[in-house]
N, C-alpha and C. Protein backbone atom coordinates (compact mmCIF):
# COMPACT_ATOMS: atom_id res chain seq x y z
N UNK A 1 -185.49 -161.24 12.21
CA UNK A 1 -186.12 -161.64 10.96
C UNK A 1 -186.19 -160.47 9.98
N UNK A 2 -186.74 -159.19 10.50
CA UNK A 2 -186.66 -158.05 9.63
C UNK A 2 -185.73 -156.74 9.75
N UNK A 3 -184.47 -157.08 10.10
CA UNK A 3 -183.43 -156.68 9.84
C UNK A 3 -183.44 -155.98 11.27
N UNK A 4 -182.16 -155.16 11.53
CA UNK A 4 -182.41 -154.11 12.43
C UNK A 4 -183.59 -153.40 13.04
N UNK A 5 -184.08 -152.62 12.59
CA UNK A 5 -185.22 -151.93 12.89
C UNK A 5 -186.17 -151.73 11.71
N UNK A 6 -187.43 -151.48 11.97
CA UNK A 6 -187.92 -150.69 10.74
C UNK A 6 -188.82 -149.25 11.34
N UNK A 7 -188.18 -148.31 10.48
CA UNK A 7 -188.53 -146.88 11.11
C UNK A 7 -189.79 -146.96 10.85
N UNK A 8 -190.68 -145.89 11.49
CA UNK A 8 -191.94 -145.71 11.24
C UNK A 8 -192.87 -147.09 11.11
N UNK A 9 -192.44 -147.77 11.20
CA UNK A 9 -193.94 -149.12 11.13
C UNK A 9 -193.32 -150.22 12.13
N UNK A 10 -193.69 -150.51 12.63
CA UNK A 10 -194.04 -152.22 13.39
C UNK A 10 -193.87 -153.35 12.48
N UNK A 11 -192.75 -154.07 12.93
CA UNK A 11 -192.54 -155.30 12.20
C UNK A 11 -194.18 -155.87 12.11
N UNK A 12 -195.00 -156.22 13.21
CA UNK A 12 -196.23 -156.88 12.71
C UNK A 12 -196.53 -156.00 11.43
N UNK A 13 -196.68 -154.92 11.47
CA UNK A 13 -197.48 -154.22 10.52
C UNK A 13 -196.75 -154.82 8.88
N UNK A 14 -195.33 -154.66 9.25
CA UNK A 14 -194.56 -155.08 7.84
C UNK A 14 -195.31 -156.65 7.64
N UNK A 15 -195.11 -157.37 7.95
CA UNK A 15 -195.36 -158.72 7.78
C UNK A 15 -197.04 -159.16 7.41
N UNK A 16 -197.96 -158.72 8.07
CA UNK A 16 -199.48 -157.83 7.96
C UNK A 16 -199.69 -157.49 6.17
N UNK A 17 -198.93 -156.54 6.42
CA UNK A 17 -199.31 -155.81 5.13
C UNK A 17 -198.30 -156.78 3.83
N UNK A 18 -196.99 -157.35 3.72
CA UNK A 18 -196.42 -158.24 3.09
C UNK A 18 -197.11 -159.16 2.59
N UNK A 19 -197.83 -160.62 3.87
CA UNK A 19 -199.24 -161.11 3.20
C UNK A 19 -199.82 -160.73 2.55
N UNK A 20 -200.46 -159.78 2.79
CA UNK A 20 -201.44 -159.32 1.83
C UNK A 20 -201.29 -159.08 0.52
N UNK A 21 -199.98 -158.73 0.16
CA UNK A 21 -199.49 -158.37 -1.09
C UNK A 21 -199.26 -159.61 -1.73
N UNK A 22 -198.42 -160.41 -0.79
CA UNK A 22 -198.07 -162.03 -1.29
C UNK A 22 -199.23 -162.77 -1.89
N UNK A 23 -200.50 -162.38 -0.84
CA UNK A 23 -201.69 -163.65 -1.24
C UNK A 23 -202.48 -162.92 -2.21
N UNK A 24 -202.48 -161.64 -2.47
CA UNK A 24 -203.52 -161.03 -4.05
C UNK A 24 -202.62 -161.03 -5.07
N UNK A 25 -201.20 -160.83 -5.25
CA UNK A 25 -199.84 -160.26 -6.49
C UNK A 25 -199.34 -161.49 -6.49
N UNK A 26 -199.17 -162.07 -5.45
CA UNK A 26 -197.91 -162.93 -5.87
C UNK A 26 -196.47 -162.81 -5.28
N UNK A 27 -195.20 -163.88 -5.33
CA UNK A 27 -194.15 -163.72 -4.81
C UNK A 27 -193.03 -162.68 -5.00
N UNK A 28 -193.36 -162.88 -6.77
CA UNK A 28 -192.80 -162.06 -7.58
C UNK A 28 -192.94 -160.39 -7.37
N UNK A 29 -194.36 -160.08 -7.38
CA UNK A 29 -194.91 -158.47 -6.71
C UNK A 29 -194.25 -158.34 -5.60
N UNK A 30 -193.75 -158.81 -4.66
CA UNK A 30 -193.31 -158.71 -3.45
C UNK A 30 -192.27 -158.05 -3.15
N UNK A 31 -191.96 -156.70 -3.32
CA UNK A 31 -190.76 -155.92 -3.63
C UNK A 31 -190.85 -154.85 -2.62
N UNK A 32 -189.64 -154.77 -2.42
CA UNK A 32 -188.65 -153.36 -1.26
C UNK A 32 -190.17 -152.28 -1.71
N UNK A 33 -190.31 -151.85 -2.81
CA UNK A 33 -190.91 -150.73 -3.07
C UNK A 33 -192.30 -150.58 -2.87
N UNK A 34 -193.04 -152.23 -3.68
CA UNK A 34 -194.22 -152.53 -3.51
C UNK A 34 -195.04 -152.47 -2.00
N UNK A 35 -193.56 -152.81 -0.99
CA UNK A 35 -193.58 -152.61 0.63
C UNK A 35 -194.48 -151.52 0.76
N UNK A 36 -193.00 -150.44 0.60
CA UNK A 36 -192.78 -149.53 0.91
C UNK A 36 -194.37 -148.61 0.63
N UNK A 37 -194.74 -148.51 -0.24
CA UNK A 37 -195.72 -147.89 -1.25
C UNK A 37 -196.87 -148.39 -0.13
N UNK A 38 -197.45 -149.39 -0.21
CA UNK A 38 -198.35 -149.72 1.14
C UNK A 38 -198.70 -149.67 2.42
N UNK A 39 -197.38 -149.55 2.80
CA UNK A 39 -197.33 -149.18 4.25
C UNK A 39 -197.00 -147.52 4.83
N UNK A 40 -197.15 -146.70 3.31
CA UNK A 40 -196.94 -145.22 3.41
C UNK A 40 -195.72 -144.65 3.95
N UNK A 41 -194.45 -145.52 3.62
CA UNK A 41 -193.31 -144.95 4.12
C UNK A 41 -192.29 -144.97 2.76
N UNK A 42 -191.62 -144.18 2.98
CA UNK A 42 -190.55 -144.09 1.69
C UNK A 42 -189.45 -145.34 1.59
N UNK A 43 -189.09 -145.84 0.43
CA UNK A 43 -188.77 -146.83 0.28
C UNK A 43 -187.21 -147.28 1.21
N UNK A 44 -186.64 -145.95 0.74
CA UNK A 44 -184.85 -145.94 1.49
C UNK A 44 -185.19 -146.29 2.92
N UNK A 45 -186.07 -145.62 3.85
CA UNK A 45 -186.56 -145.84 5.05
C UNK A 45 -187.19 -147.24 5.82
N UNK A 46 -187.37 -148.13 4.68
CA UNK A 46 -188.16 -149.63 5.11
C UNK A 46 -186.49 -150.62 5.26
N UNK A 47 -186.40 -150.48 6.64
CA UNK A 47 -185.04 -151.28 6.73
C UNK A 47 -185.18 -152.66 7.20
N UNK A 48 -185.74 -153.03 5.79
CA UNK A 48 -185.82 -154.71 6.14
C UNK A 48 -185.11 -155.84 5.37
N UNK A 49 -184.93 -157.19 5.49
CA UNK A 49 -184.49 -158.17 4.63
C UNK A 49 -185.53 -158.81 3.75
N UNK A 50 -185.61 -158.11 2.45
CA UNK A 50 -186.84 -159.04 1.92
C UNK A 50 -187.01 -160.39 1.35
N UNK A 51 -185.75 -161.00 1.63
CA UNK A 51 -185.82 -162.29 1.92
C UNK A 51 -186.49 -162.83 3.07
N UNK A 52 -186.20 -162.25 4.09
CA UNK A 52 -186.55 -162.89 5.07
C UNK A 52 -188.31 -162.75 5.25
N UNK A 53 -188.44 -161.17 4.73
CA UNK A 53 -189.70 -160.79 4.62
C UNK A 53 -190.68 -161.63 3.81
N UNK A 54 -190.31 -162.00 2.45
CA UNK A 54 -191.38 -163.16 1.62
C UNK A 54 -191.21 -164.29 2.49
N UNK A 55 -190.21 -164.67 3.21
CA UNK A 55 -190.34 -166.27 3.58
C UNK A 55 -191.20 -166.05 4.82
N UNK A 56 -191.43 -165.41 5.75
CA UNK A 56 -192.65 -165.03 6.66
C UNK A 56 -193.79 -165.00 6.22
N UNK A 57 -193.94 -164.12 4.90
CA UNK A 57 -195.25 -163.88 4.89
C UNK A 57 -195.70 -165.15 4.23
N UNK A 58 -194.87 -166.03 3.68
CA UNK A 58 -195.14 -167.69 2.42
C UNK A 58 -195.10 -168.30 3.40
N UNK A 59 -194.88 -168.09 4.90
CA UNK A 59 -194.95 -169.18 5.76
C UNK A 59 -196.48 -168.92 6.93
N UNK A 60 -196.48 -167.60 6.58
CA UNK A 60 -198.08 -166.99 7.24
C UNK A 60 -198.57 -167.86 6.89
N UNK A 61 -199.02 -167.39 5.29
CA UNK A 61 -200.15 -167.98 4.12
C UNK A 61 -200.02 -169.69 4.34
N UNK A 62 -199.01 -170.31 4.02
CA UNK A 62 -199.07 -171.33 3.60
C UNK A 62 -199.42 -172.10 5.07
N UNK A 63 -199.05 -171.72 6.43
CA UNK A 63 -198.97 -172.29 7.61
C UNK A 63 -200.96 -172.27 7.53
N UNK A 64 -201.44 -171.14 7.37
CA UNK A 64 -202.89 -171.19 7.94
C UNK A 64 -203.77 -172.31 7.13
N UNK A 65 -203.39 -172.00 5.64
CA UNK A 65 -203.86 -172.59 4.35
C UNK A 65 -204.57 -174.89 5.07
N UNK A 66 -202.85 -174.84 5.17
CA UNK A 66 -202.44 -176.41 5.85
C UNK A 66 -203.42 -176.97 7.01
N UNK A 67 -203.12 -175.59 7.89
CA UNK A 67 -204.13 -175.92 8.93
C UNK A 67 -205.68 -175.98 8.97
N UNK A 68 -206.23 -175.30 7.94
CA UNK A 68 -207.47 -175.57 7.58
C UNK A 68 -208.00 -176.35 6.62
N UNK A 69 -207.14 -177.01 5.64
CA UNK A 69 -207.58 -178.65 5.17
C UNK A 69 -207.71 -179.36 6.74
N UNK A 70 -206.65 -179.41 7.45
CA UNK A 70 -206.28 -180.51 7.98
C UNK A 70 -207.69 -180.77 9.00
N UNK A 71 -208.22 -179.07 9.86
CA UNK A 71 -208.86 -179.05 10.34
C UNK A 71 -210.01 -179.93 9.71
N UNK A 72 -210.53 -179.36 8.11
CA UNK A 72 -211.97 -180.01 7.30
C UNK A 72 -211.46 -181.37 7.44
N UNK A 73 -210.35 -181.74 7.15
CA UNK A 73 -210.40 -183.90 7.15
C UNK A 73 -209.98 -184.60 8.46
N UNK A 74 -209.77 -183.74 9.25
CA UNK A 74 -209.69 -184.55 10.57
C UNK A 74 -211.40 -183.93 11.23
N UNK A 75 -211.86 -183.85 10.73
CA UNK A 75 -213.23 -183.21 11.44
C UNK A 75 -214.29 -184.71 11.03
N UNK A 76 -213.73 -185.23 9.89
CA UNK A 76 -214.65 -186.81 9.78
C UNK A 76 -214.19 -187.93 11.10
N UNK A 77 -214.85 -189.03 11.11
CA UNK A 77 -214.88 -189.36 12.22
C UNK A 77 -213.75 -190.74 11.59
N UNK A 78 -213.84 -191.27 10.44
CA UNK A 78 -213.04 -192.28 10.49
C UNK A 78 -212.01 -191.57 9.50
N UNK A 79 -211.25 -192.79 9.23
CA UNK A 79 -210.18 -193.03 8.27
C UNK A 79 -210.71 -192.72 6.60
N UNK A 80 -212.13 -193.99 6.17
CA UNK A 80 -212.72 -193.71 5.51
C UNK A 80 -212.85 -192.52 4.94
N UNK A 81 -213.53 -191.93 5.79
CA UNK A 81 -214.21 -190.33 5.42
C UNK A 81 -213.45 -189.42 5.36
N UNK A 82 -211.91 -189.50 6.00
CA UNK A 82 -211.03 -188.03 6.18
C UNK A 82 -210.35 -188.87 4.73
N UNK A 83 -210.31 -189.62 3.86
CA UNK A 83 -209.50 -189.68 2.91
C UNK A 83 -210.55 -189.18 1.59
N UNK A 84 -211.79 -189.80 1.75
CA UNK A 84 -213.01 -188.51 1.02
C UNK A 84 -212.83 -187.70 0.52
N UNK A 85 -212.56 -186.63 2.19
CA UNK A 85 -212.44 -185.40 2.13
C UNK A 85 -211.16 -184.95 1.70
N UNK A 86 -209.73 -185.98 1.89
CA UNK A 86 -208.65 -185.41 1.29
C UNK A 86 -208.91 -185.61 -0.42
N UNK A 87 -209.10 -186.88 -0.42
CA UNK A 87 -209.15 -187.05 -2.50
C UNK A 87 -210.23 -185.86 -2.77
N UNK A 88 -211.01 -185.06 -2.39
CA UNK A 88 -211.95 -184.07 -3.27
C UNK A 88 -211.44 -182.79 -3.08
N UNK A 89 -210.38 -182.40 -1.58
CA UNK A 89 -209.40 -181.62 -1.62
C UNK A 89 -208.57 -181.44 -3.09
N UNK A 90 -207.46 -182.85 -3.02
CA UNK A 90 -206.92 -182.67 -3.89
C UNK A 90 -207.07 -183.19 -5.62
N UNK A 91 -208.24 -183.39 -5.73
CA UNK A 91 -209.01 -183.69 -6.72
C UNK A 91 -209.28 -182.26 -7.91
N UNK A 92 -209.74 -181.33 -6.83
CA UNK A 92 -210.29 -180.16 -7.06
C UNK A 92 -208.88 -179.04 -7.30
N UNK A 93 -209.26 -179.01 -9.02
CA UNK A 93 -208.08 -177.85 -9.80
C UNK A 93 -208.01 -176.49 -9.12
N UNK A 94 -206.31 -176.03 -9.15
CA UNK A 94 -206.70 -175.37 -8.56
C UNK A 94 -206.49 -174.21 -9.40
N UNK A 95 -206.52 -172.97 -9.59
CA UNK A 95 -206.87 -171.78 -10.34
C UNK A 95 -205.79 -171.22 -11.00
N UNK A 96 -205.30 -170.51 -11.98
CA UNK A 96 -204.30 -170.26 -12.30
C UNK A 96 -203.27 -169.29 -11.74
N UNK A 97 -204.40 -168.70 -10.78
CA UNK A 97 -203.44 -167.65 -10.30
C UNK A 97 -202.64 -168.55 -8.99
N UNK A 98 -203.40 -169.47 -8.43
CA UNK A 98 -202.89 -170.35 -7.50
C UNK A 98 -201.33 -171.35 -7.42
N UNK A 99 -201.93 -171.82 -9.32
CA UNK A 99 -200.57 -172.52 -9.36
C UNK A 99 -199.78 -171.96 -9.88
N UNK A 100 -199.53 -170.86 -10.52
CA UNK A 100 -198.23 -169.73 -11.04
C UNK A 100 -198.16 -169.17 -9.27
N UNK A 101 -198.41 -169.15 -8.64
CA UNK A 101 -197.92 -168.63 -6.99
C UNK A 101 -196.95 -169.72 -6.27
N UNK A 102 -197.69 -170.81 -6.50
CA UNK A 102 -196.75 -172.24 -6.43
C UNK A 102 -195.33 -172.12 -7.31
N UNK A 103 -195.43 -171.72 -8.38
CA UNK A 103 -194.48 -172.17 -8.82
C UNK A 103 -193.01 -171.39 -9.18
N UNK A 104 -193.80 -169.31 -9.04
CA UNK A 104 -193.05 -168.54 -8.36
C UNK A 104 -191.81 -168.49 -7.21
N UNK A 105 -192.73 -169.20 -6.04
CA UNK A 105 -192.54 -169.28 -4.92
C UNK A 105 -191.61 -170.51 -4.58
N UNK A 106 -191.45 -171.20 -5.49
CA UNK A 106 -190.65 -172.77 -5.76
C UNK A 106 -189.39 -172.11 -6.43
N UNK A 107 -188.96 -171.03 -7.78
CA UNK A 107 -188.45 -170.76 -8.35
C UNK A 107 -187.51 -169.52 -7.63
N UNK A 108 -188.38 -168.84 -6.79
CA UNK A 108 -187.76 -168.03 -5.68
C UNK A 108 -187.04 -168.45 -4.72
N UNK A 109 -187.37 -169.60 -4.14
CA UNK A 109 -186.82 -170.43 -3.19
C UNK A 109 -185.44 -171.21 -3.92
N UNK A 110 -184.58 -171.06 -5.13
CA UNK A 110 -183.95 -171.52 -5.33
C UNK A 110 -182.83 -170.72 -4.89
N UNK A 111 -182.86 -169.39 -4.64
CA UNK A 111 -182.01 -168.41 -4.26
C UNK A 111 -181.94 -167.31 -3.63
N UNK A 112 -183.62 -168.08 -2.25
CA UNK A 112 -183.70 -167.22 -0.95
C UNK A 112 -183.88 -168.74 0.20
N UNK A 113 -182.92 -169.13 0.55
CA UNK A 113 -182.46 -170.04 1.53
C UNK A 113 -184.13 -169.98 2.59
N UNK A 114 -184.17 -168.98 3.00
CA UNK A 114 -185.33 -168.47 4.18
C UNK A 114 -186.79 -168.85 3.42
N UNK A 115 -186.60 -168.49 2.32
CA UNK A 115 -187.36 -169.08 1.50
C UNK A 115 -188.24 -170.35 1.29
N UNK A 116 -187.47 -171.10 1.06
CA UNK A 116 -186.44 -172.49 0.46
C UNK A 116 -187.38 -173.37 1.82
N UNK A 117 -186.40 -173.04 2.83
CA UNK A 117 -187.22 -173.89 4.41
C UNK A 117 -188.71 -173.53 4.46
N UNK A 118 -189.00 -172.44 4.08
CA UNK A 118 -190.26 -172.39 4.13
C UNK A 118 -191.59 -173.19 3.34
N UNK A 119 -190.95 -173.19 2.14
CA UNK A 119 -192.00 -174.25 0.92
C UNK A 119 -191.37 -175.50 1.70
N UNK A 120 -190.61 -175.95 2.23
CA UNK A 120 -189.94 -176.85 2.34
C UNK A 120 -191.12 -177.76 3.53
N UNK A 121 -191.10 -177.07 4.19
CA UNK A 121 -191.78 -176.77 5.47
C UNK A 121 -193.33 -177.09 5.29
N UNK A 122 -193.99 -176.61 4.49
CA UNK A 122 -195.33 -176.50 3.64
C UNK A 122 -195.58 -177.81 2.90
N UNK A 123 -194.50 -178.40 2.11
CA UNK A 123 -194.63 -179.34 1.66
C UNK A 123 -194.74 -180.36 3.03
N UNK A 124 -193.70 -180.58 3.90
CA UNK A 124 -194.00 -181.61 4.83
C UNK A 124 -194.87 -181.35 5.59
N UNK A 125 -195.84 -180.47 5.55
CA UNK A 125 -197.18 -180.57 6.12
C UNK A 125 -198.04 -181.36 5.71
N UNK A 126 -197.74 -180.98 4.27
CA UNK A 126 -199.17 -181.82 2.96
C UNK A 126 -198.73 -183.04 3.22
N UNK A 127 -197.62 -183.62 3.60
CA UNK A 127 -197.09 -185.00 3.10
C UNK A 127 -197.58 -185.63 4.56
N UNK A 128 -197.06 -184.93 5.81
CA UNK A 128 -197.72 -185.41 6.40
C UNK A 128 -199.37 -185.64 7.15
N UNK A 129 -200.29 -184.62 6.57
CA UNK A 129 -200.97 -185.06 6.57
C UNK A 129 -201.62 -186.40 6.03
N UNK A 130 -201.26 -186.37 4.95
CA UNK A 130 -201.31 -187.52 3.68
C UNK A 130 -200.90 -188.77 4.13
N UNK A 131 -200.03 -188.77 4.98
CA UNK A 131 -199.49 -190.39 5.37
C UNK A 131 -199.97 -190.48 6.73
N UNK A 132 -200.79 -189.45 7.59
CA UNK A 132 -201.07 -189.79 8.66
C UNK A 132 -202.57 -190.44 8.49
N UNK A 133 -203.40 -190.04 7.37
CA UNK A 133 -204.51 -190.75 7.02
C UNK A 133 -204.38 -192.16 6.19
N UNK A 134 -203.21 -192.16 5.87
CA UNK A 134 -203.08 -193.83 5.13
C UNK A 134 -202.80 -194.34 6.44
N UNK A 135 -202.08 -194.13 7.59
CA UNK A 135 -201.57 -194.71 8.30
C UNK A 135 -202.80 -195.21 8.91
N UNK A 136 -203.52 -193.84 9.70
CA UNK A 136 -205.25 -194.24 10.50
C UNK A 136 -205.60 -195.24 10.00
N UNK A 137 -205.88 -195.53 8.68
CA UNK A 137 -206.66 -196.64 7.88
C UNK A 137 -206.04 -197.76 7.95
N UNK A 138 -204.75 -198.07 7.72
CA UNK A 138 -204.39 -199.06 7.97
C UNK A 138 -204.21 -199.60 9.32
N UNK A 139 -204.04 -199.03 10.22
CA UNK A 139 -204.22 -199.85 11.57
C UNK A 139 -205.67 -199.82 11.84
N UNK A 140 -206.53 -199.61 11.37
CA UNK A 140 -208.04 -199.71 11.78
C UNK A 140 -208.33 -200.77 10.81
N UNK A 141 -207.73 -201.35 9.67
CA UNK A 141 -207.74 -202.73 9.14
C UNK A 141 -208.93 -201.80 8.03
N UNK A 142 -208.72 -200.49 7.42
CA UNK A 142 -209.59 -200.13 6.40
C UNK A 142 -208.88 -199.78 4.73
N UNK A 143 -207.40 -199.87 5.29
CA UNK A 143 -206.75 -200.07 4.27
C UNK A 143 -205.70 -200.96 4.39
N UNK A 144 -204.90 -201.38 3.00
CA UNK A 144 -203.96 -202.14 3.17
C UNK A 144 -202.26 -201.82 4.21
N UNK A 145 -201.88 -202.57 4.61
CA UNK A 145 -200.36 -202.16 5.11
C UNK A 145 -199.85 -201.94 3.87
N UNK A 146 -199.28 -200.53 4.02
CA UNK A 146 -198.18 -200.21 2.91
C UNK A 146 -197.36 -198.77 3.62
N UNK A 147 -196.40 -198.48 3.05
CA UNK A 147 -195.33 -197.47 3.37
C UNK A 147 -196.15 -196.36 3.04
N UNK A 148 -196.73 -195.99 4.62
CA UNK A 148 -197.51 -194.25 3.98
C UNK A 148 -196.37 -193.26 3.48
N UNK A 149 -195.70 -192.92 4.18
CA UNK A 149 -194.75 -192.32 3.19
C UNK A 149 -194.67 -191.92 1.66
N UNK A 150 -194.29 -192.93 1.65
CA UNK A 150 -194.36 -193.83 0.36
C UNK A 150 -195.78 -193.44 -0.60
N UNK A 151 -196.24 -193.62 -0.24
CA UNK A 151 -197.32 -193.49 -0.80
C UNK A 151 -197.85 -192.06 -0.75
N UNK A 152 -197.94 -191.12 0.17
CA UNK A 152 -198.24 -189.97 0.42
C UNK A 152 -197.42 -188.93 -0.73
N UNK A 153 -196.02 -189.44 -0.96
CA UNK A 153 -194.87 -189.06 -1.74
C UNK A 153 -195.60 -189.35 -3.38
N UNK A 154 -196.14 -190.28 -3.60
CA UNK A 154 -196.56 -190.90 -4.93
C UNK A 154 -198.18 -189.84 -5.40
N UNK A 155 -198.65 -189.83 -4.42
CA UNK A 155 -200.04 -189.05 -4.41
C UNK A 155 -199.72 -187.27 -4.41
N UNK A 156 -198.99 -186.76 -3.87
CA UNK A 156 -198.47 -185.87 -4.10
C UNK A 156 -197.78 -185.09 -5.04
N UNK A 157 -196.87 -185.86 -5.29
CA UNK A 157 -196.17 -185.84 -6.44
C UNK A 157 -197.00 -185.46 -7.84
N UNK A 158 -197.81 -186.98 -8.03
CA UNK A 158 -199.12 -186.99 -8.94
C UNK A 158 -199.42 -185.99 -8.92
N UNK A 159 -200.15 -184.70 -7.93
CA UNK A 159 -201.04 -183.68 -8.14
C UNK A 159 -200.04 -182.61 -8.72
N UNK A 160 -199.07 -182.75 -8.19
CA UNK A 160 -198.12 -181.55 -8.38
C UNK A 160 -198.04 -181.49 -9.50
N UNK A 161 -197.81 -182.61 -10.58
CA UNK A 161 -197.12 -182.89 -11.86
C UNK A 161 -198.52 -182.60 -12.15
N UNK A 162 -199.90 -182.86 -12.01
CA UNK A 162 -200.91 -182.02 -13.08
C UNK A 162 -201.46 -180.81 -12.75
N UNK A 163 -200.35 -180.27 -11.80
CA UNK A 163 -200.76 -179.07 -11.80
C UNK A 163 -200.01 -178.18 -12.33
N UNK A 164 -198.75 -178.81 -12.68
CA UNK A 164 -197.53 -178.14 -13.26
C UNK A 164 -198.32 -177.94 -15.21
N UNK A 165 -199.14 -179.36 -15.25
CA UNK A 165 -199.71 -179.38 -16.48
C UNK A 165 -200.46 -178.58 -16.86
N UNK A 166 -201.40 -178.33 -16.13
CA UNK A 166 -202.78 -177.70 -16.39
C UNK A 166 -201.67 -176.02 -16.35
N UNK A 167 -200.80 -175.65 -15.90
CA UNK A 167 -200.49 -173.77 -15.97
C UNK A 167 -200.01 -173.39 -17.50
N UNK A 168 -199.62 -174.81 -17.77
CA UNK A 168 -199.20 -174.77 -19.69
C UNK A 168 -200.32 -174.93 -20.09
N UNK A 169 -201.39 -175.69 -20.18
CA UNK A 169 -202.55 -176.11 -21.11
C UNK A 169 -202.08 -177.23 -21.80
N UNK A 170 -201.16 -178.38 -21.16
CA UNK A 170 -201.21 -179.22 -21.10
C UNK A 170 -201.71 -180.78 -20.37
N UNK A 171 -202.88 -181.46 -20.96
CA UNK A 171 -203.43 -182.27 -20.50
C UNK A 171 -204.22 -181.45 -19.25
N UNK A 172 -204.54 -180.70 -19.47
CA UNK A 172 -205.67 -179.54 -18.41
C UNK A 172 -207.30 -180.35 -18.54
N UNK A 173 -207.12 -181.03 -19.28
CA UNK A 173 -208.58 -181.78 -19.01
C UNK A 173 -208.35 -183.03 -18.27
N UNK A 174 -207.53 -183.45 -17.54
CA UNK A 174 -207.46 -184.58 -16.94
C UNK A 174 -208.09 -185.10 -15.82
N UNK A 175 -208.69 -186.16 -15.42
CA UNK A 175 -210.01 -186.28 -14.75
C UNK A 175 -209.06 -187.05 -13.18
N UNK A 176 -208.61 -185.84 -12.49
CA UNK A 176 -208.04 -185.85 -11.24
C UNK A 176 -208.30 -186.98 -10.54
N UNK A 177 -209.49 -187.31 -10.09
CA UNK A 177 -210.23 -188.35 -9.42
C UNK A 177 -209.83 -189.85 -9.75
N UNK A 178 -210.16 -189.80 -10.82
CA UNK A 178 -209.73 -191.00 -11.78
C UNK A 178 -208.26 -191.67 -11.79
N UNK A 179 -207.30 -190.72 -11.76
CA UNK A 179 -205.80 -190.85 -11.25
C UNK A 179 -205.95 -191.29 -10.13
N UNK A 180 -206.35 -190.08 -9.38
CA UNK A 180 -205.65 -190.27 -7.64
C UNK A 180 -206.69 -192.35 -7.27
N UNK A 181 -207.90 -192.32 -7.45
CA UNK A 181 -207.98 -193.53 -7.13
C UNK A 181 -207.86 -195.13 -8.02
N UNK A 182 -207.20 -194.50 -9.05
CA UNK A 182 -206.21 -195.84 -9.16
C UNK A 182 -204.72 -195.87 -8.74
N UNK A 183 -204.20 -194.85 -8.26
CA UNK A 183 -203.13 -195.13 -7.39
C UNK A 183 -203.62 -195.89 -6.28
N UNK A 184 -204.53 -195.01 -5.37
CA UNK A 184 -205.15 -195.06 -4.12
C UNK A 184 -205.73 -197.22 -4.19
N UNK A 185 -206.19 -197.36 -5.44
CA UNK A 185 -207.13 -198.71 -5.14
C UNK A 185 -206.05 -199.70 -4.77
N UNK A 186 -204.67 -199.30 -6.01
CA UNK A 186 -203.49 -200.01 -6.19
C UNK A 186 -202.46 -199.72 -4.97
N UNK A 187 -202.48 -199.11 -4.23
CA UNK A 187 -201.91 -198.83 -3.26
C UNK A 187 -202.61 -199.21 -1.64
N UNK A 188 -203.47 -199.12 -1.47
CA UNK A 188 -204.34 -199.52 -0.08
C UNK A 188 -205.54 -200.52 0.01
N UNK A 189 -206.21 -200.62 -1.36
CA UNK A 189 -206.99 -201.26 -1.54
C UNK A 189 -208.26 -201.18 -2.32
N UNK A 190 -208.82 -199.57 -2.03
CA UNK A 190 -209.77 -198.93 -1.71
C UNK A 190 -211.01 -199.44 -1.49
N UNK A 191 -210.43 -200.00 0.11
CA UNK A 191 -211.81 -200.77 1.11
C UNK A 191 -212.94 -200.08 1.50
N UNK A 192 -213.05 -198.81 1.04
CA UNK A 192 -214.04 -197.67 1.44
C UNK A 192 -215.74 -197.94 0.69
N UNK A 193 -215.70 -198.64 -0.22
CA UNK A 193 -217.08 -198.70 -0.83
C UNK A 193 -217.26 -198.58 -2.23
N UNK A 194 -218.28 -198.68 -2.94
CA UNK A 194 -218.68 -198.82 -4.52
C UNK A 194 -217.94 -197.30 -4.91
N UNK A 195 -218.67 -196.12 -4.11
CA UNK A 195 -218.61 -194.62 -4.99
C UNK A 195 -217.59 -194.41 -5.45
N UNK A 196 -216.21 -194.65 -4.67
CA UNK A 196 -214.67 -194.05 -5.39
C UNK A 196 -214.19 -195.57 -6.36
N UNK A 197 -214.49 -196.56 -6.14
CA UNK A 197 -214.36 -197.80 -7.07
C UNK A 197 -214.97 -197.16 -8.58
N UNK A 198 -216.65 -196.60 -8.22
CA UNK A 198 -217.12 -196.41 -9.72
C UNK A 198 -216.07 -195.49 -10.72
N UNK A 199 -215.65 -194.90 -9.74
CA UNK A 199 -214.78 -193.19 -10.37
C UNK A 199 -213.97 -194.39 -11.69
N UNK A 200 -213.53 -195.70 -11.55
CA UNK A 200 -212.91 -196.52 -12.39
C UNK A 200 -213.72 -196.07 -13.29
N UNK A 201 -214.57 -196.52 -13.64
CA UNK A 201 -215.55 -197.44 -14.88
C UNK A 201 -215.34 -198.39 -15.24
């Protein structure tokens, strides 16, 4: 993964210290030198692939990130409640430095392959989480039969596209909730109760 050898430091240490740079700077900061400079070794001397190096450390970050939604909405006891907890997940904007990292890291991946599998990878986490809670609900008879997939793809999508909005200051006031459950009512039913119905008006 990180080339031949790397003198003076421990691949953990490279990859360690890479995160770290990835999750405060960004994809873009993520440079041979920026390495180098952190881990106190001279730059000619860090004999690594920094391709391979950002797609590790975007697969660190993004692998733990996944696993701890999934942990908070599989921690409710039904179907009901873990979709709750996903719509206020993805309800909730996320920061600017968050979605310029997204979209870095999307733009990077067009011409680091190692990359590339990695968002790739990240995305079919989100997706499948997303269709494994339409699915719960619908065989527990709490939502409608429909193509989670399908639907997980449509809900997704949705967030992505206002989050692509909100990094321009376009339509940045848009009332997240309000979207996701008129897809959600029009798509499953939303057999869950009055509170996400009111989000209508």
């Amino acid at each position: 993964m990180l080339g031949r050898r790397a003198q003076a430091v421990q691949e953990e240490d490279i990859l360690r210290t890479a995160t770290e740079i990835l999750g405060t700077a960004g994809p873009i900061a993520l440079t041979r030198g920026r390495l180098a400079a952190a881990l106190g070794t001279p730059e000619q001397r860090l004999d690594v692939d920094m391709d391979a190096v950002l797609a590790e450390a975007y697969r660190t970050l993004s692998t733990a990130e996944s696993a701890q939604v999934k942990r908070t909405i599989l921690a409710n006891p039904s179907p009901v409640e873990q979709m709750r907890a996903l719509l206020a997940v993805l309800a909730t904007p996320p920061d600017d430095d968050s979605d310029a990292f997204r979209l870095e890291a999307w733009s990077l991946a067009r011409s680091n392959p190692a990359l590339r599998s990695a968002v790739q990878d990240s995305a079919a986490a989100w997706h499948a989480l997303v269709a494994s809670v339409i699915r719960r609900g619908a065989r527990s008879g709490e939502f409608l039969e429909t193509d989670a997939d399908e639907v997980a793809t449509h809900v997704i999508s949705l967030i992505e596209g206002i989050n692509s909005y909100q990094l321009i200051g376009y339509h940045a006031d848009v009332d997240r909730m309000r979207l996701l459950t008129r897809v959600l009512k029009a798509e499953l039913g939303m057999l869950w109760g009055p509170d996400l119905t009111d989000a209508l008006g």
